[in-house]
C-alpha atoms as a PDB file:
ATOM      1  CA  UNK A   1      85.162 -14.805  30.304  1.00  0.00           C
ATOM      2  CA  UNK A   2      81.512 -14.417  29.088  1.00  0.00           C
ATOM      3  CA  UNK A   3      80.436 -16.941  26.989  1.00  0.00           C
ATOM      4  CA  UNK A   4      78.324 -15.982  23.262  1.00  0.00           C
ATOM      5  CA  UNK A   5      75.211 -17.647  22.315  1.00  0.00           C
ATOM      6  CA  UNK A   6      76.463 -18.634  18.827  1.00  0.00           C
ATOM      7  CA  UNK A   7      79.405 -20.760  20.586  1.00  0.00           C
ATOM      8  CA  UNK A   8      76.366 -22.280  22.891  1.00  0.00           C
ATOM      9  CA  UNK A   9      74.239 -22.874  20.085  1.00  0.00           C
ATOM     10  CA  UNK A  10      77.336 -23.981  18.009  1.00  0.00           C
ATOM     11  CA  UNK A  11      78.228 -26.732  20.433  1.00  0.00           C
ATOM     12  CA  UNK A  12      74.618 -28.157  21.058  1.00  0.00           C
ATOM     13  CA  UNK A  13      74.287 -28.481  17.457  1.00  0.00           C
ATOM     14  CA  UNK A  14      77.736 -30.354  17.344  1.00  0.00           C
ATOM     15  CA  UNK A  15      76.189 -33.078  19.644  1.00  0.00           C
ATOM     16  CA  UNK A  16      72.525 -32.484  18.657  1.00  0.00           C
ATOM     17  CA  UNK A  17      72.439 -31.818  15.134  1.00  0.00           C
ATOM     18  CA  UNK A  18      68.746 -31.872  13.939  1.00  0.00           C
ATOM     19  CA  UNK A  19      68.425 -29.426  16.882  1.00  0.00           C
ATOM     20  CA  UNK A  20      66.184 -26.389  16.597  1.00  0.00           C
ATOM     21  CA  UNK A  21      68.247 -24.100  19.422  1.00  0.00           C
ATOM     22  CA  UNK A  22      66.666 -21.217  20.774  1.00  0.00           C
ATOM     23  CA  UNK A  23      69.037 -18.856  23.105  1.00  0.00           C
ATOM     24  CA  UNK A  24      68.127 -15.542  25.188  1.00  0.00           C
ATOM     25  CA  UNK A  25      70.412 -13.860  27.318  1.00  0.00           C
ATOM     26  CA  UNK A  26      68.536 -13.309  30.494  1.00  0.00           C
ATOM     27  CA  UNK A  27      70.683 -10.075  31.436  1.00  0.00           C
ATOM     28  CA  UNK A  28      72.750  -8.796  28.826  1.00  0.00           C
ATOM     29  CA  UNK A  29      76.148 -10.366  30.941  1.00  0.00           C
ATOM     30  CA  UNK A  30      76.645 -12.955  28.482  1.00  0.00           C
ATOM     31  CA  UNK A  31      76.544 -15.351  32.106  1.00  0.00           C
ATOM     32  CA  UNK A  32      72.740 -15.794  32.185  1.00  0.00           C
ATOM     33  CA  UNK A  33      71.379 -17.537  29.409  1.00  0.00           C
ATOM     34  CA  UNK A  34      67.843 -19.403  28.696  1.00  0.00           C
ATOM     35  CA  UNK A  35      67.534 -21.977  26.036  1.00  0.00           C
ATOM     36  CA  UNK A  36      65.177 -24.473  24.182  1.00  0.00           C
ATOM     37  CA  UNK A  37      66.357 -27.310  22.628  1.00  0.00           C
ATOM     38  CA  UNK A  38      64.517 -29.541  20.459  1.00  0.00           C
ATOM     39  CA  UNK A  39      65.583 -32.800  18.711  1.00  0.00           C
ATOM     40  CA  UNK A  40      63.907 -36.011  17.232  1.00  0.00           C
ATOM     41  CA  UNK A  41      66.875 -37.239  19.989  1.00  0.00           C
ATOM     42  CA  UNK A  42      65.065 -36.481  22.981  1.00  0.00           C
ATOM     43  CA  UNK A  43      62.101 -38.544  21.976  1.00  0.00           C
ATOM     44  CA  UNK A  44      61.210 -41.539  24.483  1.00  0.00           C
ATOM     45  CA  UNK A  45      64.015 -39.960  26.373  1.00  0.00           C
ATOM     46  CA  UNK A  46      63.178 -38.707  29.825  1.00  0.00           C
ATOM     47  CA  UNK A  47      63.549 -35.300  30.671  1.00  0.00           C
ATOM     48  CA  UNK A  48      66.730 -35.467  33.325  1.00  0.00           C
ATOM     49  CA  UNK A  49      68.607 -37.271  30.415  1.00  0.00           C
ATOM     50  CA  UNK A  50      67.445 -34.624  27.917  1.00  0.00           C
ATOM     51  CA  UNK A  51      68.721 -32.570  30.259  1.00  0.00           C
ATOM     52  CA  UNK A  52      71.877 -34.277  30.457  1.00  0.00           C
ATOM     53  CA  UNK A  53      72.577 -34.701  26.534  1.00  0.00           C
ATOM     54  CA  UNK A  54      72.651 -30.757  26.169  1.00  0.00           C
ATOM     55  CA  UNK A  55      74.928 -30.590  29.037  1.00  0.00           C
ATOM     56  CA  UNK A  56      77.212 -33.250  27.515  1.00  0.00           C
ATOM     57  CA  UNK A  57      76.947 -30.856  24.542  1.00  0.00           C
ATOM     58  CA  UNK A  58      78.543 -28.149  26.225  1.00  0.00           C
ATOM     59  CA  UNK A  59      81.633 -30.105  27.124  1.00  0.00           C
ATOM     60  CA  UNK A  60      82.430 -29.425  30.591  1.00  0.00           C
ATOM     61  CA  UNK A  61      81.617 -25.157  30.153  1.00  0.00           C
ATOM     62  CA  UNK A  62      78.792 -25.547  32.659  1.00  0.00           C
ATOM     63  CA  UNK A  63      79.668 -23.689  35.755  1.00  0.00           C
ATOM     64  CA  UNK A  64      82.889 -22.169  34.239  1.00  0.00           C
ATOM     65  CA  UNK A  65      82.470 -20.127  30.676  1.00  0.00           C
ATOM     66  CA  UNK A  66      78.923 -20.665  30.937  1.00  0.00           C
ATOM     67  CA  UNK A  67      77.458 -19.295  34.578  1.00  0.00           C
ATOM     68  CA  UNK A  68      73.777 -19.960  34.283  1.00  0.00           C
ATOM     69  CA  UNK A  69      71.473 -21.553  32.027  1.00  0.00           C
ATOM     70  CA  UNK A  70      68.040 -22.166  32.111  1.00  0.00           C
ATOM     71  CA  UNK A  71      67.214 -24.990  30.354  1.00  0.00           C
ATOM     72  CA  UNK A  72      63.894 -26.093  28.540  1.00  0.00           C
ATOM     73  CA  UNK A  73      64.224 -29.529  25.975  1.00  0.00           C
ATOM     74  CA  UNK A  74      61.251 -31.070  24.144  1.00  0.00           C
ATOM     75  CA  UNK A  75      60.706 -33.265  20.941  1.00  0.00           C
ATOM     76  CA  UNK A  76      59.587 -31.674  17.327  1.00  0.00           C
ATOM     77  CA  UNK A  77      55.557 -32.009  17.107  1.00  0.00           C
ATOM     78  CA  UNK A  78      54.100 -34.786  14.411  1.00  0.00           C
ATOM     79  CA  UNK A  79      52.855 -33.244  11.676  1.00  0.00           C
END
């Protein structure tokens, strides 16, 4: 079973929750999604375990609910 971008954006903003969360469905499947993530959190973080927080976020879904996911993280820009 597909898997919505509100429940994607839902959990990373469970684990992540000054997150701005940006989510496109690359096909229209509800498999494919894109996303960009950013959080105070990732800052002085490297990018693997940015990588890795979001997937934490999504609780084991990765693979299963959730087919594909392009993934982009970064940290908010100083005013």
């Amino acid at each position: 079973m597909p898997m919505a971008a509100a429940d994607i954006e839902k959990l990373i903003r469970e684990s992540l929750p000054d997150a701005q969360v940006t989510i496109q469905d690359l096909r229209g499947d509800g498999d494919h999604y894109a996303a960009l993530v950013v959080s105070s959190a990732f800052e002085g973080i490297s990018r693997v375990k940015q990588h890795q927080m979001v997937y934490a976020a999504l609780q084991g879904r990765m693979g299963g609910e959730l087919h594909a996911l392009a993934l982009q993280t970064a940290t908010p820009e100083a005013d």
